[in-house]
PDB file of N, CA and C in Angstrom:
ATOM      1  N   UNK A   1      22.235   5.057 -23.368  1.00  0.00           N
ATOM      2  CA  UNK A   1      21.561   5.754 -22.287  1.00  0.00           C
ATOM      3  C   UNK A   1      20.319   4.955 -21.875  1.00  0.00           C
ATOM      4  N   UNK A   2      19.905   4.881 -20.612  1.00  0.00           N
ATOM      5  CA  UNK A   2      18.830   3.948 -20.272  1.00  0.00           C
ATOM      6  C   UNK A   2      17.668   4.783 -20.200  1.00  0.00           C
ATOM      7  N   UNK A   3      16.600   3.967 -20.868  1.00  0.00           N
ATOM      8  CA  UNK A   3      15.653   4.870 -20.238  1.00  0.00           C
ATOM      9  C   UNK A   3      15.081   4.900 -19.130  1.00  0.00           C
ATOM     10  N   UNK A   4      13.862   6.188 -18.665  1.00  0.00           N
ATOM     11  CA  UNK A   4      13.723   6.412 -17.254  1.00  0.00           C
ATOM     12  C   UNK A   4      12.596   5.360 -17.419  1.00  0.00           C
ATOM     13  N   UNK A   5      12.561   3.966 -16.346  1.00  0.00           N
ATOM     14  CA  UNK A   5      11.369   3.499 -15.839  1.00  0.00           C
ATOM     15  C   UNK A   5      10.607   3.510 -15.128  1.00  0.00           C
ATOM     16  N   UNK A   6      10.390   4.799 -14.350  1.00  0.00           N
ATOM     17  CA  UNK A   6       9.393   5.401 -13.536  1.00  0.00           C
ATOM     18  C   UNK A   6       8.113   5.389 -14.266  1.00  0.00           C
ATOM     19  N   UNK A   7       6.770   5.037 -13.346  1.00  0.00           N
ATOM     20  CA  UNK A   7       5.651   5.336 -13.750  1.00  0.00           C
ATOM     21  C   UNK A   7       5.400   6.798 -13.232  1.00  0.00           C
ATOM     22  N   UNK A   8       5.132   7.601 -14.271  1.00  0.00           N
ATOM     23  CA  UNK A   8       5.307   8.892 -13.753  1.00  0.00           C
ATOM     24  C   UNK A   8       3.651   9.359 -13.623  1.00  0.00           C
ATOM     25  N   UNK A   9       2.732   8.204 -13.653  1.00  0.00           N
ATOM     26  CA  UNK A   9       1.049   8.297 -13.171  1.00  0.00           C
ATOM     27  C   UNK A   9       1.060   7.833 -12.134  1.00  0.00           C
ATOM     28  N   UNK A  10       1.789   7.021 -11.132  1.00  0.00           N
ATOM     29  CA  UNK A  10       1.315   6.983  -9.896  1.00  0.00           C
ATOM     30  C   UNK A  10       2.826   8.132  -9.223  1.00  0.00           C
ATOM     31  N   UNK A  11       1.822   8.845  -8.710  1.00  0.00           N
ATOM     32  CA  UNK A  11       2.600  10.236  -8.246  1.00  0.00           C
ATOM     33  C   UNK A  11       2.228   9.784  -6.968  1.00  0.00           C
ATOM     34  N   UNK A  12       3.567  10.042  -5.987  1.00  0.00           N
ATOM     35  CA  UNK A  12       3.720   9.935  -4.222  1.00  0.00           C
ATOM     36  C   UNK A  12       3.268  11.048  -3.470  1.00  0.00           C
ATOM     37  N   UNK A  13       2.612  11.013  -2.514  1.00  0.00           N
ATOM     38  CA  UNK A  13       2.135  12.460  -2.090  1.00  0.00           C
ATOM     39  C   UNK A  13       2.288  12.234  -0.679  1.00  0.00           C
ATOM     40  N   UNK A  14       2.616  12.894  -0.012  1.00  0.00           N
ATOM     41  CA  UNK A  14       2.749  12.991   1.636  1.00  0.00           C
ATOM     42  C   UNK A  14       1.603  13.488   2.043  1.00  0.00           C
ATOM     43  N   UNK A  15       1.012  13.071   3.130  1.00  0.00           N
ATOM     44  CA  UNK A  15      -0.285  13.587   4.044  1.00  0.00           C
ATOM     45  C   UNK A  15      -0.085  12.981   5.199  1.00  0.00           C
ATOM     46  N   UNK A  16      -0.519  13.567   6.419  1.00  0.00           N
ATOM     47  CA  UNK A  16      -0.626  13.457   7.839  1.00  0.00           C
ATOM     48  C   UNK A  16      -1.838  13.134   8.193  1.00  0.00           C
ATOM     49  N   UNK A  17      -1.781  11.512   8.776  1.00  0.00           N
ATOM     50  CA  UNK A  17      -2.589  11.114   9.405  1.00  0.00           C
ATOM     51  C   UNK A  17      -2.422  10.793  10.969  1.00  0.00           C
ATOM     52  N   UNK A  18      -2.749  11.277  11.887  1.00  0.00           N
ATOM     53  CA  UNK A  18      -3.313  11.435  13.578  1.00  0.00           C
ATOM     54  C   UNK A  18      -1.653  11.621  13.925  1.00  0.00           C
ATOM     55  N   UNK A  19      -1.426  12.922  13.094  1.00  0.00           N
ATOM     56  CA  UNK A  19       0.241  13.163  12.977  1.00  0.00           C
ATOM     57  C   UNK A  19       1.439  12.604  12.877  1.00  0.00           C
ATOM     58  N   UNK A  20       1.172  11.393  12.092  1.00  0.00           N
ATOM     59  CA  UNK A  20       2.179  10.770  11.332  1.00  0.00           C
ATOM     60  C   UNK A  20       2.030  11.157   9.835  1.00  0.00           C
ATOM     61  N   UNK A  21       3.517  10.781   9.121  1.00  0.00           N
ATOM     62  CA  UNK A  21       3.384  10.988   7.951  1.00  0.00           C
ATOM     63  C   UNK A  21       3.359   9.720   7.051  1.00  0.00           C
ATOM     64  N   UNK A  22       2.507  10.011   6.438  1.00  0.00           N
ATOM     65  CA  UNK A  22       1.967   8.275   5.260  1.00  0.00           C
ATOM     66  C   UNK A  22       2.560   8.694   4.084  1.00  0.00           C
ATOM     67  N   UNK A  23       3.042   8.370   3.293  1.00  0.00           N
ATOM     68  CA  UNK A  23       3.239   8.555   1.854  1.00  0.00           C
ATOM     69  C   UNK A  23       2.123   7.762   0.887  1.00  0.00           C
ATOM     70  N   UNK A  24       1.240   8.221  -0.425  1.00  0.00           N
ATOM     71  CA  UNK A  24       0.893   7.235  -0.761  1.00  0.00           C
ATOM     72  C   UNK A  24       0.486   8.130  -2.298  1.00  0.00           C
ATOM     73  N   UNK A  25      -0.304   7.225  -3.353  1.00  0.00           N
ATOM     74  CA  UNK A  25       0.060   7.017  -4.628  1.00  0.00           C
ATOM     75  C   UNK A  25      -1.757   7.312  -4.951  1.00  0.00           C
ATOM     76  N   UNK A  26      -2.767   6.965  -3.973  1.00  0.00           N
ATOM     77  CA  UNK A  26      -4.094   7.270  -4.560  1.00  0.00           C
ATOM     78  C   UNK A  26      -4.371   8.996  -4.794  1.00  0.00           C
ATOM     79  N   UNK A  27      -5.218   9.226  -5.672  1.00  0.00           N
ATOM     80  CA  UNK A  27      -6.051  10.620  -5.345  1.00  0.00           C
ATOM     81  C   UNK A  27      -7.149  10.986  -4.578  1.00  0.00           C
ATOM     82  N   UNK A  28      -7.388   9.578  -4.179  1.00  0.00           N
ATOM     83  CA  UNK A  28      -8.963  10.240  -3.232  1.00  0.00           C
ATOM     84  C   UNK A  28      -9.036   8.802  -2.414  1.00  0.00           C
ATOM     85  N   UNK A  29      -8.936   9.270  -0.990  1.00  0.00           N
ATOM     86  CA  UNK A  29      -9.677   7.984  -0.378  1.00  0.00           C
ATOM     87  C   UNK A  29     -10.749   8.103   0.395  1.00  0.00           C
ATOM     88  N   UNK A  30     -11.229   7.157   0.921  1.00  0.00           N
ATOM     89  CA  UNK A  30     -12.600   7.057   1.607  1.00  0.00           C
ATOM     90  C   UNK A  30     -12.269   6.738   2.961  1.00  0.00           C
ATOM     91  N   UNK A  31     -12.965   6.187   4.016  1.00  0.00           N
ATOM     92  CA  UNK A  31     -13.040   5.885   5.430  1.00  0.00           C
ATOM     93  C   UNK A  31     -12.181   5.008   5.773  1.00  0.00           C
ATOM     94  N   UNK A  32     -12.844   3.925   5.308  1.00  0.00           N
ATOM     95  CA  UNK A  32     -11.804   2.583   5.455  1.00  0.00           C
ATOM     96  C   UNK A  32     -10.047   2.943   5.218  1.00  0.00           C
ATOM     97  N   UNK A  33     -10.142   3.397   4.102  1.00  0.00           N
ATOM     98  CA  UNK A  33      -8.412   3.762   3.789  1.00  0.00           C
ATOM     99  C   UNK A  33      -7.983   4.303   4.897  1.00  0.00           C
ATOM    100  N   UNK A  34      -8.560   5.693   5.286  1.00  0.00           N
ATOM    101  CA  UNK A  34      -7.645   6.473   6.423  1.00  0.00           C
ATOM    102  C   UNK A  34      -7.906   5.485   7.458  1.00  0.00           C
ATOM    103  N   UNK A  35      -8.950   4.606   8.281  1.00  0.00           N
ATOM    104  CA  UNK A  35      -9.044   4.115   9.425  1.00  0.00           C
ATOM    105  C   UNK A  35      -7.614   2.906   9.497  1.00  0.00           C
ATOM    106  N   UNK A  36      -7.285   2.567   7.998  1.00  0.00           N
ATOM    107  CA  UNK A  36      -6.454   2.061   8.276  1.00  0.00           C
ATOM    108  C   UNK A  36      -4.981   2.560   7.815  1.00  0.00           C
ATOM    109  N   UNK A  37      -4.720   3.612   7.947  1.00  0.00           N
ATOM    110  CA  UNK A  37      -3.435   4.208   7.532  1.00  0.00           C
ATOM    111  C   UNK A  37      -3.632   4.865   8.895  1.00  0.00           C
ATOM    112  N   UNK A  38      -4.517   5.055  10.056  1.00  0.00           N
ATOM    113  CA  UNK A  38      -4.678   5.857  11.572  1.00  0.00           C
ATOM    114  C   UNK A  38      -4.249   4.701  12.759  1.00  0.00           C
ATOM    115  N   UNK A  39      -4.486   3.498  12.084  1.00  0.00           N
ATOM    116  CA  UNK A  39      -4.695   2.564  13.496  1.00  0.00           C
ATOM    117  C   UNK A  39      -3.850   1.144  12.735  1.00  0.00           C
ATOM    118  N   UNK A  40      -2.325   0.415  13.375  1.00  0.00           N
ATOM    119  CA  UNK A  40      -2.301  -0.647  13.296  1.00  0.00           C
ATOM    120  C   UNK A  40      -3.031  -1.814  13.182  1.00  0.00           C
ATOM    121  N   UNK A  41      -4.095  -1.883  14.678  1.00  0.00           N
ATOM    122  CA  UNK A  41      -4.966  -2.555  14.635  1.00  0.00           C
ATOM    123  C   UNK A  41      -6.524  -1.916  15.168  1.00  0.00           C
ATOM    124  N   UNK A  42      -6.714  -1.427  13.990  1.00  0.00           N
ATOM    125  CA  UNK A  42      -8.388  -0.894  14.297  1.00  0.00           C
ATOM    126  C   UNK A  42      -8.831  -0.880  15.472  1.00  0.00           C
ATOM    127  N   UNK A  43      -9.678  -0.719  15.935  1.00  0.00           N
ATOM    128  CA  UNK A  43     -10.751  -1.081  17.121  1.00  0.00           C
ATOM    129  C   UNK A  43     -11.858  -1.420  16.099  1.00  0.00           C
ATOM    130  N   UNK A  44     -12.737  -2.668  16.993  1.00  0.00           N
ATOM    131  CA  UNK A  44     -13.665  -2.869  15.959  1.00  0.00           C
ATOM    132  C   UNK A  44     -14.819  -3.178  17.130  1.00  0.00           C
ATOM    133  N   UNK A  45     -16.066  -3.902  16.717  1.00  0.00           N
ATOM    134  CA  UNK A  45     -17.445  -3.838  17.492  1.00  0.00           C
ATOM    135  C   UNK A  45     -18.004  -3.424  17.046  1.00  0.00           C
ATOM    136  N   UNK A  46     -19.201  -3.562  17.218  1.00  0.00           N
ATOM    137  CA  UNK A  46     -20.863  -3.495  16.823  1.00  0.00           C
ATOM    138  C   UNK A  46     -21.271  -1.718  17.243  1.00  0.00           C
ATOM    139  N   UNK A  47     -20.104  -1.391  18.118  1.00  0.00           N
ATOM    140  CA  UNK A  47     -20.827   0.243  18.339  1.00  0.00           C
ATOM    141  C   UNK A  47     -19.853   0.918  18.150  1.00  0.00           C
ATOM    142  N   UNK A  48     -18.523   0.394  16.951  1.00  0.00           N
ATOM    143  CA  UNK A  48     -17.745   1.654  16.873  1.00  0.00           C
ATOM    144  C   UNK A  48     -17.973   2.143  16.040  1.00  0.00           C
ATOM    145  N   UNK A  49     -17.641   3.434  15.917  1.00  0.00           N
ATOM    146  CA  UNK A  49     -17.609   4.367  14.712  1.00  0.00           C
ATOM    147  C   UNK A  49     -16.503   5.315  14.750  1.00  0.00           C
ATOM    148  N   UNK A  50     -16.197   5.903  13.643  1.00  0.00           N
ATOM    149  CA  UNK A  50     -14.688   6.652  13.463  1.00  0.00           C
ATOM    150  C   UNK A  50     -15.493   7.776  12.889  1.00  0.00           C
ATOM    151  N   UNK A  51     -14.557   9.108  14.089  1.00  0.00           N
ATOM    152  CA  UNK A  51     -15.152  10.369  13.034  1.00  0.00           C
ATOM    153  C   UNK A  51     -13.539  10.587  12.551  1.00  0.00           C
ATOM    154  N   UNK A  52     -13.877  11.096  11.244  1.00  0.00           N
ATOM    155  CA  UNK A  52     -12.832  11.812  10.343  1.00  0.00           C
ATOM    156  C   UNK A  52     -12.879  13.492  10.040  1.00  0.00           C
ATOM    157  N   UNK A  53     -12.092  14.061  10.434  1.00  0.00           N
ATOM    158  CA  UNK A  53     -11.412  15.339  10.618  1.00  0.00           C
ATOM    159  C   UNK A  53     -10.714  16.026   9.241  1.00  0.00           C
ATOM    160  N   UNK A  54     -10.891  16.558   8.036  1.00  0.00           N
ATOM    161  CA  UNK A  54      -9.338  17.151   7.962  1.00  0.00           C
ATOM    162  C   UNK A  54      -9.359  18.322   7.396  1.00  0.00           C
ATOM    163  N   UNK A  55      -8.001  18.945   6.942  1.00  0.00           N
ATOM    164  CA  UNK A  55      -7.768  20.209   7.031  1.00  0.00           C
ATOM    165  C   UNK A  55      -6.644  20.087   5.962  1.00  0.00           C
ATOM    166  N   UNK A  56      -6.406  21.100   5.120  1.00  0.00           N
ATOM    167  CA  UNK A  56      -5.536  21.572   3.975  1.00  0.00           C
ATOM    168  C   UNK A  56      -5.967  20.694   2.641  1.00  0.00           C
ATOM    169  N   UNK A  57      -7.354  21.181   2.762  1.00  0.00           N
ATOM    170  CA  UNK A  57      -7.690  20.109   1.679  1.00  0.00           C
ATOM    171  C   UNK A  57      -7.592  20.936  -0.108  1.00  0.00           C
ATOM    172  N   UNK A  58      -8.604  20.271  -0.955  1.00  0.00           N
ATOM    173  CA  UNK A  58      -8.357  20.674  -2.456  1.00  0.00           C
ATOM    174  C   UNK A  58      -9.294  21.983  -1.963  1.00  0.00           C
ATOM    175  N   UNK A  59      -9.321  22.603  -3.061  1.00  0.00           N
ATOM    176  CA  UNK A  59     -10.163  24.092  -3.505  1.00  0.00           C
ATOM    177  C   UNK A  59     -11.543  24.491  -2.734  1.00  0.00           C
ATOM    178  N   UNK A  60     -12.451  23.811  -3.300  1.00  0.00           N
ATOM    179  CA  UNK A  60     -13.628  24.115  -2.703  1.00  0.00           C
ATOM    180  C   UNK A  60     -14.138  23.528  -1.341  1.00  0.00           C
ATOM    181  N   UNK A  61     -13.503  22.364  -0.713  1.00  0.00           N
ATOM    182  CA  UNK A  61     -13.484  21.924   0.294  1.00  0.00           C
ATOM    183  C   UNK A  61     -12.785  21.829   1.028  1.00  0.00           C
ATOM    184  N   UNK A  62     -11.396  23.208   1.546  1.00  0.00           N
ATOM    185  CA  UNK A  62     -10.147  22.765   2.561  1.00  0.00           C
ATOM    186  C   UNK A  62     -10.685  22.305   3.694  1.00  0.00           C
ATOM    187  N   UNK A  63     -11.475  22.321   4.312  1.00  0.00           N
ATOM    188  CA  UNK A  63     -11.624  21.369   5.437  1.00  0.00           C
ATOM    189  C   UNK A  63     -13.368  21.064   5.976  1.00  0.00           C
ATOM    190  N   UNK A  64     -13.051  19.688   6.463  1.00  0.00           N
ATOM    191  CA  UNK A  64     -14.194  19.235   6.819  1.00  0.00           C
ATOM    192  C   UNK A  64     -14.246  17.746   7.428  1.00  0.00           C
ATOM    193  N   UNK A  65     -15.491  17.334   7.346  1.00  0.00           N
ATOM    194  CA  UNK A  65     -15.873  16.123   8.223  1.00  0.00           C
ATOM    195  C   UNK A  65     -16.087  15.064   6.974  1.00  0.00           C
ATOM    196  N   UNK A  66     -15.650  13.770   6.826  1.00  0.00           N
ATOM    197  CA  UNK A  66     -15.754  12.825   5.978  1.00  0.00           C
ATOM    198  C   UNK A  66     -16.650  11.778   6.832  1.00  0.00           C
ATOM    199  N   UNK A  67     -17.947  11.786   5.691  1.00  0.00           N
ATOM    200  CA  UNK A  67     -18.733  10.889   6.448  1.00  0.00           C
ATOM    201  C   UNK A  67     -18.898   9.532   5.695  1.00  0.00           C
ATOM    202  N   UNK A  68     -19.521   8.696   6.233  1.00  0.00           N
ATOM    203  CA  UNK A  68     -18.821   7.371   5.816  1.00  0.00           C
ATOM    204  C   UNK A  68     -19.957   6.656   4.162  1.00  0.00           C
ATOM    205  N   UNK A  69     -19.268   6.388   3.481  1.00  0.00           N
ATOM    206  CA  UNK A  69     -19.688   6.360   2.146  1.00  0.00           C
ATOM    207  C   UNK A  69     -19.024   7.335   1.173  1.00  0.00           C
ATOM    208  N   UNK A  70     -18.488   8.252   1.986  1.00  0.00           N
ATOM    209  CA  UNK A  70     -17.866   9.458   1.439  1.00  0.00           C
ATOM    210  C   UNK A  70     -16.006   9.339   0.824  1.00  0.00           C
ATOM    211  N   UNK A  71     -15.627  10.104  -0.244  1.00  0.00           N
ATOM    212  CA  UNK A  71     -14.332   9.616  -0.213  1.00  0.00           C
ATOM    213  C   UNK A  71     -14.297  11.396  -0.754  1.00  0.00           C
ATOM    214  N   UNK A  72     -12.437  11.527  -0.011  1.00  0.00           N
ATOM    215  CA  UNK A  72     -12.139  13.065  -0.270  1.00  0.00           C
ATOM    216  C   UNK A  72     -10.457  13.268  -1.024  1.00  0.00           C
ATOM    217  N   UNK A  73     -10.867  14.137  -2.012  1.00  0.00           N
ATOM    218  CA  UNK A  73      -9.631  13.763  -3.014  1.00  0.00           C
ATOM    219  C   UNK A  73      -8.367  14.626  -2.152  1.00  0.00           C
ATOM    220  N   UNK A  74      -7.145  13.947  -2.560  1.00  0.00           N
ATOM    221  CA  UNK A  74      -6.010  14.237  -1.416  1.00  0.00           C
ATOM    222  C   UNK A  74      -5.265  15.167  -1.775  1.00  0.00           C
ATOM    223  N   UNK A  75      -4.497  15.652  -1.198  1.00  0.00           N
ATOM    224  CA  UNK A  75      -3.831  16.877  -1.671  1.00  0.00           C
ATOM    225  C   UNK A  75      -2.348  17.165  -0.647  1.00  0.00           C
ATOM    226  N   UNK A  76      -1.185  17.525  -1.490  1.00  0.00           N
ATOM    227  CA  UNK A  76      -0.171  17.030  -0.972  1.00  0.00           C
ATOM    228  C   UNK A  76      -0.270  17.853   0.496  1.00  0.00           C
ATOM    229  N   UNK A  77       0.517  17.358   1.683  1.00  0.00           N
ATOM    230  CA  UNK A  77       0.030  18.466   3.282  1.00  0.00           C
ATOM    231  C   UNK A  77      -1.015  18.162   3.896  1.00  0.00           C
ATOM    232  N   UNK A  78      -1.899  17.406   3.324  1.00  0.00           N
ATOM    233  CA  UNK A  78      -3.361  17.344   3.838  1.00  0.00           C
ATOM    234  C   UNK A  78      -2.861  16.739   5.136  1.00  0.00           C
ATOM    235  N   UNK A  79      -3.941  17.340   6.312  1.00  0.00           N
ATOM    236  CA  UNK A  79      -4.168  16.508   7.397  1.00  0.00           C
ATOM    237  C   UNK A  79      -4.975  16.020   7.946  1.00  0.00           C
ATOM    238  N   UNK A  80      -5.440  14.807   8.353  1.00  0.00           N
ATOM    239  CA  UNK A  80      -6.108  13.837   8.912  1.00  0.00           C
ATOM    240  C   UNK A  80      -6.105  13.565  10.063  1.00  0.00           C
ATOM    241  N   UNK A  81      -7.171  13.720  11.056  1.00  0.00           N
ATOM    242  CA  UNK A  81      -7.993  13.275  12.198  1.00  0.00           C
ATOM    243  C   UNK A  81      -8.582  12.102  12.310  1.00  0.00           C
ATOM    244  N   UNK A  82      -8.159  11.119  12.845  1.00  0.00           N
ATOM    245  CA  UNK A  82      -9.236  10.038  12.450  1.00  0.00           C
ATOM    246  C   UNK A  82      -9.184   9.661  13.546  1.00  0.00           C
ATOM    247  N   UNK A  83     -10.356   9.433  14.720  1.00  0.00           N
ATOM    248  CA  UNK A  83     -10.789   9.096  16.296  1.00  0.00           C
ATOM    249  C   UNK A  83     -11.624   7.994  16.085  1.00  0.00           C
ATOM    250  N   UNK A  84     -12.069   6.525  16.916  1.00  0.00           N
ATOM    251  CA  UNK A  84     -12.695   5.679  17.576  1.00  0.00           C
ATOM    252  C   UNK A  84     -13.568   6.021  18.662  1.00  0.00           C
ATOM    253  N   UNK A  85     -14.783   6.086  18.357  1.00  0.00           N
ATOM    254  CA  UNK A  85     -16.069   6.082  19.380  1.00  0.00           C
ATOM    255  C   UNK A  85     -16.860   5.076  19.630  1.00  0.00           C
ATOM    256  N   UNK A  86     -17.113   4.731  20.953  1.00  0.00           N
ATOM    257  CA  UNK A  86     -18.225   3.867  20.796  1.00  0.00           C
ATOM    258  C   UNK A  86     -19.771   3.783  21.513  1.00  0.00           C
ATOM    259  N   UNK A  87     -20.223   3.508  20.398  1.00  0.00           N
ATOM    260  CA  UNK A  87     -21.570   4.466  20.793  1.00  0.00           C
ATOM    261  C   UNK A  87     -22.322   4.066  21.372  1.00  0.00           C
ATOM    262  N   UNK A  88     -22.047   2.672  22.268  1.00  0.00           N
ATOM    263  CA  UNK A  88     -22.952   1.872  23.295  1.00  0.00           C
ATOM    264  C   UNK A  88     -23.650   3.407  24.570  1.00  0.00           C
TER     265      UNK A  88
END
């Protein structure tokens, strides 16, 4: 009988980002991660900034605004907002 070689610590979790679905293996990400799981190719410049949105989150925080330095632990369903502003 073979054994099972699954790493059964990196667990797959589905979440919706700017209503697509990402699959992925972290517990908590920060800005950068979602800006780039939201946008092929970023927008970038000296006056952008990304606000982050989300909703169906863990326990004490289901939803809110992720500000940047900030990282928010994931939870399977979660959904993600992530918009380009520029603040010229």
């Amino acid at each position: 009988m073979a054994k099972d070689t699954i790493d059964k610590t990196e667990k797959e979790i589905t979440i919706i980002v700017n209503g697509r679905e990402k699959t992925v293996t972290a517990k908590e990400m920060g800005e950068g991660d979602l800006v780039a799981l939201a946008f092929d190719n970023p927008p970038t410049g000296e006056f952008i900034c990304f606000t982050i949105t989300f909703r169906r989150g863990q326990g004490n925080k289901p939803e809110g605004t992720l500000d940047e330095g900030e990282t928010v632990k994931l939870k399977e369903g979660m959904i993600f907002n992530v918009t380009a502003t520029d603040k010229s």
